[in-house]
PDB file of N, CA and C in Angstrom:
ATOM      1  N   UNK A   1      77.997 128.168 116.512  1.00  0.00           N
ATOM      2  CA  UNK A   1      76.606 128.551 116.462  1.00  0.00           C
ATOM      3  C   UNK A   1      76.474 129.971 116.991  1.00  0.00           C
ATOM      4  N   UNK A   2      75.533 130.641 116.311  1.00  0.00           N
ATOM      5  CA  UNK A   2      75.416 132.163 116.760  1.00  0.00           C
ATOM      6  C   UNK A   2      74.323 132.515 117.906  1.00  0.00           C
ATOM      7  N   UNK A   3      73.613 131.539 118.384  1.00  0.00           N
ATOM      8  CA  UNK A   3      72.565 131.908 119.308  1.00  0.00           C
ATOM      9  C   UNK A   3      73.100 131.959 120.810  1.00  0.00           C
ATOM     10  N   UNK A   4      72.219 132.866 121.394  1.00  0.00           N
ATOM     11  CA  UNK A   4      72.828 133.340 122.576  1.00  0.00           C
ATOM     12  C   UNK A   4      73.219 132.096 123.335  1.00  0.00           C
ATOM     13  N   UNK A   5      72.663 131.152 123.419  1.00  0.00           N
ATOM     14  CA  UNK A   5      72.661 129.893 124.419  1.00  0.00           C
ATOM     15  C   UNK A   5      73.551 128.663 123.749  1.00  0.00           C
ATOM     16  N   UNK A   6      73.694 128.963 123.178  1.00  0.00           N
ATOM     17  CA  UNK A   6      74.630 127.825 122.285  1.00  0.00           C
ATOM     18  C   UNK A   6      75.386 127.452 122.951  1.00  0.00           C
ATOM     19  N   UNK A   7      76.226 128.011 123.759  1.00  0.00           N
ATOM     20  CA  UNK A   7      77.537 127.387 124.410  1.00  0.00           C
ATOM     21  C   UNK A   7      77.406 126.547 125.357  1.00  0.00           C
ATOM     22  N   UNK A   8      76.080 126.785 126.294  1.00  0.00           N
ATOM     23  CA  UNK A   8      75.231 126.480 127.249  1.00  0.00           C
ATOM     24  C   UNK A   8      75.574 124.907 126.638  1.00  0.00           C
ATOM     25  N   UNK A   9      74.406 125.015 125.574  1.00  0.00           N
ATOM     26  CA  UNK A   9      72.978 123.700 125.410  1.00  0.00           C
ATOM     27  C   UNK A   9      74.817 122.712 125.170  1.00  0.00           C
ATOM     28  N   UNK A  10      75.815 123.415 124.474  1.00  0.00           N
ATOM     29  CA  UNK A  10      76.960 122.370 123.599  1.00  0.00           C
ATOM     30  C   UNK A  10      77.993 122.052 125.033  1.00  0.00           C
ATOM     31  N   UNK A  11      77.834 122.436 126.055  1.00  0.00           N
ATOM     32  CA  UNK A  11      78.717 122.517 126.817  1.00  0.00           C
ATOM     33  C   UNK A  11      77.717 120.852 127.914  1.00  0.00           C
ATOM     34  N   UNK A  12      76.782 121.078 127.629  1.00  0.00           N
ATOM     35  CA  UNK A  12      75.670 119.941 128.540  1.00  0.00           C
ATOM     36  C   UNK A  12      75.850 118.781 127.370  1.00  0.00           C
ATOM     37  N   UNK A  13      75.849 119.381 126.147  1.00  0.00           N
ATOM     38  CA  UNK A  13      75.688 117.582 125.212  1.00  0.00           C
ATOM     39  C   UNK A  13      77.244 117.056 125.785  1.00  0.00           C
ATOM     40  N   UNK A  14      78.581 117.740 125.535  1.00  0.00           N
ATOM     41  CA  UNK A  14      79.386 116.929 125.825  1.00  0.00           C
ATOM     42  C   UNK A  14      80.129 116.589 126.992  1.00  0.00           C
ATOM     43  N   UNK A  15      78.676 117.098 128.055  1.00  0.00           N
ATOM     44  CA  UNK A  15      79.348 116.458 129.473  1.00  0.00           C
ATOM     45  C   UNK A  15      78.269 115.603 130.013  1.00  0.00           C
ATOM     46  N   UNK A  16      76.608 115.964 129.179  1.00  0.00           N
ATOM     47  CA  UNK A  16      75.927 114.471 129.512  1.00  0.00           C
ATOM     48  C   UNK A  16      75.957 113.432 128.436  1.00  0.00           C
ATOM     49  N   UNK A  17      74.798 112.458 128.669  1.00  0.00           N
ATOM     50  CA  UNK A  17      74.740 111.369 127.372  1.00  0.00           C
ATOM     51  C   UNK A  17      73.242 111.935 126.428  1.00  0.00           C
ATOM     52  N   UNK A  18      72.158 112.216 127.434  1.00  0.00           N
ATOM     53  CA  UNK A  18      71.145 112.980 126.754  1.00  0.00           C
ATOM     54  C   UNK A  18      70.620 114.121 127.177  1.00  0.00           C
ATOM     55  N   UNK A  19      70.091 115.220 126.492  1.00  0.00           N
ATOM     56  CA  UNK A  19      69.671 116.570 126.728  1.00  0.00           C
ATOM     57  C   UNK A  19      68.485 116.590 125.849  1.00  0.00           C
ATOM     58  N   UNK A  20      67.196 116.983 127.039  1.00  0.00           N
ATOM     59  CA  UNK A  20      66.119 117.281 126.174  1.00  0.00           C
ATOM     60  C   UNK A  20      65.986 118.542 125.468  1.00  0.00           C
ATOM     61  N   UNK A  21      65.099 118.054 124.583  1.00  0.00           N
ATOM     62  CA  UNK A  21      65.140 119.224 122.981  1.00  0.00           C
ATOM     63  C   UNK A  21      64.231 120.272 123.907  1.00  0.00           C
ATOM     64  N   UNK A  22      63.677 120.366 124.873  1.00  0.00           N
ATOM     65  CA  UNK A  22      62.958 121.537 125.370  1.00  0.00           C
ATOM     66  C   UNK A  22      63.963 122.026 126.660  1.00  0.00           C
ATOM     67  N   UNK A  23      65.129 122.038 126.839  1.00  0.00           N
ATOM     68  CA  UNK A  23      65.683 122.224 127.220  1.00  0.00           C
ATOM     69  C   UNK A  23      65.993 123.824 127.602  1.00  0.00           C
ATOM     70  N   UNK A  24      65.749 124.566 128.468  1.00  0.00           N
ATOM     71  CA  UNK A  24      65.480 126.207 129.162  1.00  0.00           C
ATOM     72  C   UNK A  24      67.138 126.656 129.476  1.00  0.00           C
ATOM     73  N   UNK A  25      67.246 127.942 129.217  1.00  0.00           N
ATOM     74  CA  UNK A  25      68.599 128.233 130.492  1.00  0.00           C
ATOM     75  C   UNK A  25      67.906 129.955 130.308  1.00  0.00           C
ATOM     76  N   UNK A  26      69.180 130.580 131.056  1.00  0.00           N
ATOM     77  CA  UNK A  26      68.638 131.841 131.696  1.00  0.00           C
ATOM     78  C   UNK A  26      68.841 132.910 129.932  1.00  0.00           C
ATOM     79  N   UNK A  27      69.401 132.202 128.740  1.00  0.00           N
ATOM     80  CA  UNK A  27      69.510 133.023 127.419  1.00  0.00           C
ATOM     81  C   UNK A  27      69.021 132.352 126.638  1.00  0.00           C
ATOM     82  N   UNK A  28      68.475 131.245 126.835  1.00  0.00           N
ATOM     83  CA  UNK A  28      67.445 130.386 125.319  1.00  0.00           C
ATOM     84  C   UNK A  28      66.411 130.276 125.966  1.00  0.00           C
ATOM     85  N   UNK A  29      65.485 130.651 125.240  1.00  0.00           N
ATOM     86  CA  UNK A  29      63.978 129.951 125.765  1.00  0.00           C
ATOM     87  C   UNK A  29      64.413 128.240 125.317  1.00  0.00           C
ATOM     88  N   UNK A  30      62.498 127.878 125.486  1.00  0.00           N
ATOM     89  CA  UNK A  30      62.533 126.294 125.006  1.00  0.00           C
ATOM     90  C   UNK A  30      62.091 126.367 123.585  1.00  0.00           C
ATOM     91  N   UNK A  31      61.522 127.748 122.810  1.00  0.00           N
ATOM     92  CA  UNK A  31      61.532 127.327 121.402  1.00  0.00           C
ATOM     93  C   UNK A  31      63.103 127.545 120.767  1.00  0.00           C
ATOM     94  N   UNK A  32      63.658 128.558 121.355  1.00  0.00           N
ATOM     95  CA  UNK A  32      65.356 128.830 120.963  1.00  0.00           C
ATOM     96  C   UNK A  32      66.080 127.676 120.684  1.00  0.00           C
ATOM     97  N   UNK A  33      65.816 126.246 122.144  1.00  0.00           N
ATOM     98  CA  UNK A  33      66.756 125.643 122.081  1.00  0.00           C
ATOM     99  C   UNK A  33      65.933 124.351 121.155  1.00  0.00           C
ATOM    100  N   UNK A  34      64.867 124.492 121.016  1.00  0.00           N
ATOM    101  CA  UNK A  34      63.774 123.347 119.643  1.00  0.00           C
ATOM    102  C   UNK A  34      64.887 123.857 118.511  1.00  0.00           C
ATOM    103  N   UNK A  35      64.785 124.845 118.303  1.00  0.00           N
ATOM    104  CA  UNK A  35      65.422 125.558 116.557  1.00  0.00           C
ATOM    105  C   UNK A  35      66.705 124.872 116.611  1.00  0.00           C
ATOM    106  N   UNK A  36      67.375 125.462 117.790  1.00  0.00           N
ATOM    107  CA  UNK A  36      68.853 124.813 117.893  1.00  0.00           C
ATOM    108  C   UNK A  36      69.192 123.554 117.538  1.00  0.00           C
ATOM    109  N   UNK A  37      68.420 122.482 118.149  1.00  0.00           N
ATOM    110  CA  UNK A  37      68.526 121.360 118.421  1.00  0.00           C
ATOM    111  C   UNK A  37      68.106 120.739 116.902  1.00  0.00           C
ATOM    112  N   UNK A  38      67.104 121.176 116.387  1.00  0.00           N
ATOM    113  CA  UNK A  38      66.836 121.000 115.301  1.00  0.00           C
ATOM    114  C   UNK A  38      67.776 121.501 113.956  1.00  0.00           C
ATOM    115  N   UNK A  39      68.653 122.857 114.048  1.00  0.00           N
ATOM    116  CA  UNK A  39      69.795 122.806 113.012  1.00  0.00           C
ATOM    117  C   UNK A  39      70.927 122.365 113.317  1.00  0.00           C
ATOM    118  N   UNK A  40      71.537 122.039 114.599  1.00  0.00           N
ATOM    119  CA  UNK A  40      72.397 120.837 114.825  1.00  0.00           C
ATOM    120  C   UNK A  40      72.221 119.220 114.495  1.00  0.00           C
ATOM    121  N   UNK A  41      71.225 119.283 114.697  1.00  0.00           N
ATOM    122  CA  UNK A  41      70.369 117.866 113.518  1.00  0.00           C
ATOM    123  C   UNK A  41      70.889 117.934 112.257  1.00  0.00           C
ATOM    124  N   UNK A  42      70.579 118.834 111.943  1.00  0.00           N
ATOM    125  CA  UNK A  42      70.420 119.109 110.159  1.00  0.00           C
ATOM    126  C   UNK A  42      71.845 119.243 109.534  1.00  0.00           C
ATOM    127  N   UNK A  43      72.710 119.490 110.666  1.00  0.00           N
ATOM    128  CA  UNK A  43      74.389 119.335 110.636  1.00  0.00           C
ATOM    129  C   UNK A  43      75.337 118.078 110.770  1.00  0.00           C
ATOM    130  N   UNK A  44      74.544 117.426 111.685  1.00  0.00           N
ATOM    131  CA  UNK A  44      74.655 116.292 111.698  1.00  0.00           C
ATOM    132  C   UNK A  44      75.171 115.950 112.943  1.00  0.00           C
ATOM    133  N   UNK A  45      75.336 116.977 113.802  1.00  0.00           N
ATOM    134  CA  UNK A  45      75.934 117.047 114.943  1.00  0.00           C
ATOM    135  C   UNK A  45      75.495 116.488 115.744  1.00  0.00           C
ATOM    136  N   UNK A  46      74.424 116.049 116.282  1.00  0.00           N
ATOM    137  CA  UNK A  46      73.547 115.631 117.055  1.00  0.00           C
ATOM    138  C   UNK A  46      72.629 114.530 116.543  1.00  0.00           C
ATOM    139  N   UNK A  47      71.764 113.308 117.082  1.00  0.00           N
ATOM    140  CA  UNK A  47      71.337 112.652 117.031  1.00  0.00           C
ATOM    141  C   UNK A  47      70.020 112.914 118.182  1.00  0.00           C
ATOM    142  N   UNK A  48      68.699 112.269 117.305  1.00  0.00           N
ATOM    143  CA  UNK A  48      67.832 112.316 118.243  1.00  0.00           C
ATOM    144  C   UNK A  48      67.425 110.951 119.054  1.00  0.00           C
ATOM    145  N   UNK A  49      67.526 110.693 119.922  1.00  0.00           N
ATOM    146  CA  UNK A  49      67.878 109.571 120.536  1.00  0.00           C
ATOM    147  C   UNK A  49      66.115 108.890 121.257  1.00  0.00           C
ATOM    148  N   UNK A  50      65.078 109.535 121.467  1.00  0.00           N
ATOM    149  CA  UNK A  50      64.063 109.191 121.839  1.00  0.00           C
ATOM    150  C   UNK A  50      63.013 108.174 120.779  1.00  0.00           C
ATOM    151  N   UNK A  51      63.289 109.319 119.317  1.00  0.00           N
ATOM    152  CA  UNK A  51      62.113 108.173 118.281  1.00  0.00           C
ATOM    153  C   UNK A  51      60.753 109.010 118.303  1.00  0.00           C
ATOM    154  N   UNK A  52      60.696 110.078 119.526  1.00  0.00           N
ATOM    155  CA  UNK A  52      59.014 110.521 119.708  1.00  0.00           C
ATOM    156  C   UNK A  52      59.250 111.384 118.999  1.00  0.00           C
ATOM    157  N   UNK A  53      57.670 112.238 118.827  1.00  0.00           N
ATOM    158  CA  UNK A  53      57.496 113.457 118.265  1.00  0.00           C
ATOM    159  C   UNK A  53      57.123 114.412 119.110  1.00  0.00           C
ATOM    160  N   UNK A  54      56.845 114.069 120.631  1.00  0.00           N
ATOM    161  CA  UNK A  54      56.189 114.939 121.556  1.00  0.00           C
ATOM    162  C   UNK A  54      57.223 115.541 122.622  1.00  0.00           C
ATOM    163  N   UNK A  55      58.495 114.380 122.814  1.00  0.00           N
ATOM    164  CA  UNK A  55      59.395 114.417 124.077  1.00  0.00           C
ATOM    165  C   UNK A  55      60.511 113.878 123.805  1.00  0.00           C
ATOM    166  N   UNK A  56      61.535 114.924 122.833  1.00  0.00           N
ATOM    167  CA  UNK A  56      62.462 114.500 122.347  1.00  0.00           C
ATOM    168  C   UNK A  56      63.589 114.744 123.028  1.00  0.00           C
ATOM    169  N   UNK A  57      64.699 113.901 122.685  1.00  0.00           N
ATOM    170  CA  UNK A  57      66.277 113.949 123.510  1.00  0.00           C
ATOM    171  C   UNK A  57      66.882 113.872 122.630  1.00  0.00           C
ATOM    172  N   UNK A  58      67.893 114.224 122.929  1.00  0.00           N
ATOM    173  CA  UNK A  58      69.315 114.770 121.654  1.00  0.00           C
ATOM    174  C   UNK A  58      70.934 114.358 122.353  1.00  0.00           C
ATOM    175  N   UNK A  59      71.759 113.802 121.656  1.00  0.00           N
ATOM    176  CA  UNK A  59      72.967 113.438 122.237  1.00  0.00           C
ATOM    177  C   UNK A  59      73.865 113.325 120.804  1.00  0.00           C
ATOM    178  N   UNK A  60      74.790 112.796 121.108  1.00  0.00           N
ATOM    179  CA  UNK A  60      76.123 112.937 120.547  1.00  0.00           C
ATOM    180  C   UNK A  60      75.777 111.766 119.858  1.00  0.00           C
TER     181      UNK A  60
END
């Protein structure tokens, strides 16, 4: 992935079980890591594990 935080958000999915989709660090905002989370979806990489539309979680 090419976004600044990528390594971050991929380095937390495979050392927790869930990571929220609004998820902050000091190089992604929380819409950075929405987009992210959302084309790792679309990859198939990720699963959304909550079901909501307001307060979503993402895991392996």
């Amino acid at each position: 992935m090419r976004a600044k935080g990528a390594s971050d958000v991929i380095f937390l999915l495979l050392n927790e079980d869930a990571v929220a989709g609004s998820l902050t660090t000091k190089s992604l905002s929380r819409y950075a890591a929405r987009r992210l989370f959302e084309r790792l979806q679309l990859l198939d990489v990720v699963r959304e594990l909550s079901g909501r539309a307001t307060f979503r979680l993402f895991g392996l």
